[in-house]
C-alpha atoms as a PDB file:
ATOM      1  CA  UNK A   1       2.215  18.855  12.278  1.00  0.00           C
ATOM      2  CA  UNK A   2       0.860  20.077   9.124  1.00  0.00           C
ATOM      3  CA  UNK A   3       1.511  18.684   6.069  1.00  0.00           C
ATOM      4  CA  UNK A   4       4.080  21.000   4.064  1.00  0.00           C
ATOM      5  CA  UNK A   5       5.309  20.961   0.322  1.00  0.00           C
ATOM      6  CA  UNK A   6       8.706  22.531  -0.568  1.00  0.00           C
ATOM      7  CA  UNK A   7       8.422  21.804  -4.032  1.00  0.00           C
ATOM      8  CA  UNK A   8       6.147  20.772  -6.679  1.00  0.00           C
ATOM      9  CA  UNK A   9       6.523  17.112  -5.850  1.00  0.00           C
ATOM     10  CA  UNK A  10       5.249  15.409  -2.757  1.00  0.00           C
ATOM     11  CA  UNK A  11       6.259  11.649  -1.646  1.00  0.00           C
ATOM     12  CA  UNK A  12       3.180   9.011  -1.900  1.00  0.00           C
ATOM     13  CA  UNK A  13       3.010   5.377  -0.372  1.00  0.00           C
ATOM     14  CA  UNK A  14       1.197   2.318  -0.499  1.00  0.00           C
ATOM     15  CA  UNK A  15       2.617   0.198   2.480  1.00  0.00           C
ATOM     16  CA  UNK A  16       0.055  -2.656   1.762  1.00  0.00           C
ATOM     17  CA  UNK A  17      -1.438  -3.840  -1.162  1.00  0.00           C
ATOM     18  CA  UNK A  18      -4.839  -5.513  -1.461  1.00  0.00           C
ATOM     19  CA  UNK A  19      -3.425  -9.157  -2.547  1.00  0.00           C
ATOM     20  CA  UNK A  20      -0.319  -9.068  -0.674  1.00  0.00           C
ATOM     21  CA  UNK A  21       0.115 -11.754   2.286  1.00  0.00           C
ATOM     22  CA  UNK A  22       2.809 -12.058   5.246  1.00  0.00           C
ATOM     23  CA  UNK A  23       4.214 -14.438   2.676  1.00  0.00           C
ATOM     24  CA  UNK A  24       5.148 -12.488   0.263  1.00  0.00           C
ATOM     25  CA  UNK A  25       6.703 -10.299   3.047  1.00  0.00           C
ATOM     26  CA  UNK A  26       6.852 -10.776   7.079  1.00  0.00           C
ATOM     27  CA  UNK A  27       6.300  -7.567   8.106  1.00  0.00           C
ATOM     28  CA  UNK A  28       3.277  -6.228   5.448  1.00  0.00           C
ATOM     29  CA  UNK A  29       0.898  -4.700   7.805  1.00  0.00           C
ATOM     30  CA  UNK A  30      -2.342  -6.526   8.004  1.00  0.00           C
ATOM     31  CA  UNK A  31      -4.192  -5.643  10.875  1.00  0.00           C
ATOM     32  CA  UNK A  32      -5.344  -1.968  12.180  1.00  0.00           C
ATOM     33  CA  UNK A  33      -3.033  -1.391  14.302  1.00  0.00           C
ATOM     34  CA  UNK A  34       0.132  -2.146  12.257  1.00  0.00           C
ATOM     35  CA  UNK A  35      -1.316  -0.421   8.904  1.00  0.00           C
ATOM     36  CA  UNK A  36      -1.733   3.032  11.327  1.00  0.00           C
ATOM     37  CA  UNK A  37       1.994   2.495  12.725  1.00  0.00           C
ATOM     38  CA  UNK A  38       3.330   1.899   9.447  1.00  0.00           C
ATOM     39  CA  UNK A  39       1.440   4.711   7.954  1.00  0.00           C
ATOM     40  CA  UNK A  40       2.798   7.233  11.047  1.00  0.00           C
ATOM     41  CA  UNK A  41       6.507   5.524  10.023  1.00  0.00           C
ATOM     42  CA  UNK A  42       5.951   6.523   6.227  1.00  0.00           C
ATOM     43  CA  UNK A  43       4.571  10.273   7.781  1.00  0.00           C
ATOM     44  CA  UNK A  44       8.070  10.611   9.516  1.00  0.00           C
ATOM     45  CA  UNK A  45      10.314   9.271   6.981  1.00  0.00           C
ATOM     46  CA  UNK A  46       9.083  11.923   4.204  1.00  0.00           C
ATOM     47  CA  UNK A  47       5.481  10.741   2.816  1.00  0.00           C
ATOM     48  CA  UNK A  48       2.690  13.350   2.503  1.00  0.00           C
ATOM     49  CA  UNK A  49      -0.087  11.105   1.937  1.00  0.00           C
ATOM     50  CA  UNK A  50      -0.548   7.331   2.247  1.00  0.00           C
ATOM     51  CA  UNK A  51      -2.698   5.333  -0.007  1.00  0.00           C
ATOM     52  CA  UNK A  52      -3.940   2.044   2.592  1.00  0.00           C
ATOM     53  CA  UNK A  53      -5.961  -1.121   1.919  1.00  0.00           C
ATOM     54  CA  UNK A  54      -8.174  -2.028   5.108  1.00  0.00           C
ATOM     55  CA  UNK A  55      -8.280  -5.765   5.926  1.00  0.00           C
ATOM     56  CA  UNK A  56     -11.221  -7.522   7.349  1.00  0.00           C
ATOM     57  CA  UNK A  57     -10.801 -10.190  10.392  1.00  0.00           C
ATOM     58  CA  UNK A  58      -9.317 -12.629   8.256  1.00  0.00           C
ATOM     59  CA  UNK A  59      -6.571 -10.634   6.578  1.00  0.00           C
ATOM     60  CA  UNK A  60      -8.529 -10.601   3.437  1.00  0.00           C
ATOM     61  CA  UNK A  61      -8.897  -7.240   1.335  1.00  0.00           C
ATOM     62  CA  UNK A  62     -12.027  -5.149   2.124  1.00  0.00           C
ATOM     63  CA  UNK A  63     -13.969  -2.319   0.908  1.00  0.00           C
ATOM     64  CA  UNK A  64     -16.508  -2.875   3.768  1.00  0.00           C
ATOM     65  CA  UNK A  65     -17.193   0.791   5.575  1.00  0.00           C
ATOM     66  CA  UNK A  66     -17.026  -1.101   8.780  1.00  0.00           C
ATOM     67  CA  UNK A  67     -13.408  -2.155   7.816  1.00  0.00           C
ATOM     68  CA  UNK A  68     -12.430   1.086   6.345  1.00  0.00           C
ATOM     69  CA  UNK A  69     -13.877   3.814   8.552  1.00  0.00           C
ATOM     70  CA  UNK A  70     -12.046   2.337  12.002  1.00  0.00           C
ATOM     71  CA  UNK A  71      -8.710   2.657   9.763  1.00  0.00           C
ATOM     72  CA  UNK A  72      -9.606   6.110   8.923  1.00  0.00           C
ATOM     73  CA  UNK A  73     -10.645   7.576  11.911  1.00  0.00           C
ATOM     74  CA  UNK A  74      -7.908   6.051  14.013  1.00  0.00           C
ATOM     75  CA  UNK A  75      -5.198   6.883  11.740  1.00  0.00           C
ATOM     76  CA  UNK A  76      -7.031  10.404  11.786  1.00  0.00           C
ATOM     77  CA  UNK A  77      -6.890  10.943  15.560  1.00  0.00           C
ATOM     78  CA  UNK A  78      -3.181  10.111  15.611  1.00  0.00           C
ATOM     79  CA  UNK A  79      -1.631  11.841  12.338  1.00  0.00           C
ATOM     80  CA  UNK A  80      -4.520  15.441  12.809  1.00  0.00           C
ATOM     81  CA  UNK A  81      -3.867  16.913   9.535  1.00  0.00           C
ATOM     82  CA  UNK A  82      -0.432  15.990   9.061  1.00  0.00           C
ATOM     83  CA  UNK A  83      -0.864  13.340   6.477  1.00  0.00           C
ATOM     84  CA  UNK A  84      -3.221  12.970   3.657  1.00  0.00           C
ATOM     85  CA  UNK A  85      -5.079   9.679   3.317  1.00  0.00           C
ATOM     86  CA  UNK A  86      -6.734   7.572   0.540  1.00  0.00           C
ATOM     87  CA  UNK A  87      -8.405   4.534   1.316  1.00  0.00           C
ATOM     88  CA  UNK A  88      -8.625   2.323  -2.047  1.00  0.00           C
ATOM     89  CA  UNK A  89     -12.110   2.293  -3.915  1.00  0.00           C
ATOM     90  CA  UNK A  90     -10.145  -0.543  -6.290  1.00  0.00           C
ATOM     91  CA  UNK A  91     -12.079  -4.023  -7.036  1.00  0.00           C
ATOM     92  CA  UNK A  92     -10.348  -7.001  -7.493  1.00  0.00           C
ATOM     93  CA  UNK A  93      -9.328  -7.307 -11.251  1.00  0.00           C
ATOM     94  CA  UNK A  94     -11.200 -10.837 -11.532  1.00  0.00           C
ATOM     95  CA  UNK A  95     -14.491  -9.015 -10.737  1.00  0.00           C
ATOM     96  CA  UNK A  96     -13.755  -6.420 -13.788  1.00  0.00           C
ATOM     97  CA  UNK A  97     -12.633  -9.528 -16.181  1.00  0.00           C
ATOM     98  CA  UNK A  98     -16.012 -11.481 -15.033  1.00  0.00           C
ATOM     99  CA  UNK A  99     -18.310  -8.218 -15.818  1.00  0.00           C
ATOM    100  CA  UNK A 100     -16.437  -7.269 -19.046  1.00  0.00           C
ATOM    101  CA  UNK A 101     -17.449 -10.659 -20.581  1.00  0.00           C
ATOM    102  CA  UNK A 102     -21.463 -10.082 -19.806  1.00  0.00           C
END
């Protein structure tokens, strides 16, 4: 399946934030295999690219390359070119409110 736009306007989702628990909802999706199902779910109901937060072993936000790249490539292999995806650069915001007051 390759991605196609039929208008100048193309659906975008971010099925799990970085500071978002199972307590704030019971079916975010945490670990790899859940963020690359719900990803494939948000392919087939409309989205054209997904915008994902890897989690390390605890659950816990991370911008670790050996967190990110095994969400990447496996959501890769299943969804070809058929989705776009963005992995988040972001920092936490307490890390930008600590350095802004150096």
């Amino acid at each position: 399946m390759t991605v196609q736009l039929f208008s100048e306007s193309a659906i975008i989702v971010a099925p799990n934030g970085a500071r978002k628990t199972r307590r704030d909802h019971p079916n975010l999706p945490m670990d790899l295999p859940s963020i690359i199902d719900e990803a494939i779910a948000c392919r087939d109901a409309g989205a054209a690219m997904v915008h994902l937060h890897a989690r390390d072993k605890q659950g816990q936000h991370s911008l670790e390359l050996s967190d990110n790249l095994p969400l990447y490539q496996g959501l890769k292999e299943r969804v070809g070119d058929s989705l776009l995806v963005q992995l988040t650069t972001e920092r936490s915001v307490s890390i930008f409110q600590s350095s802004s007051r150096h």
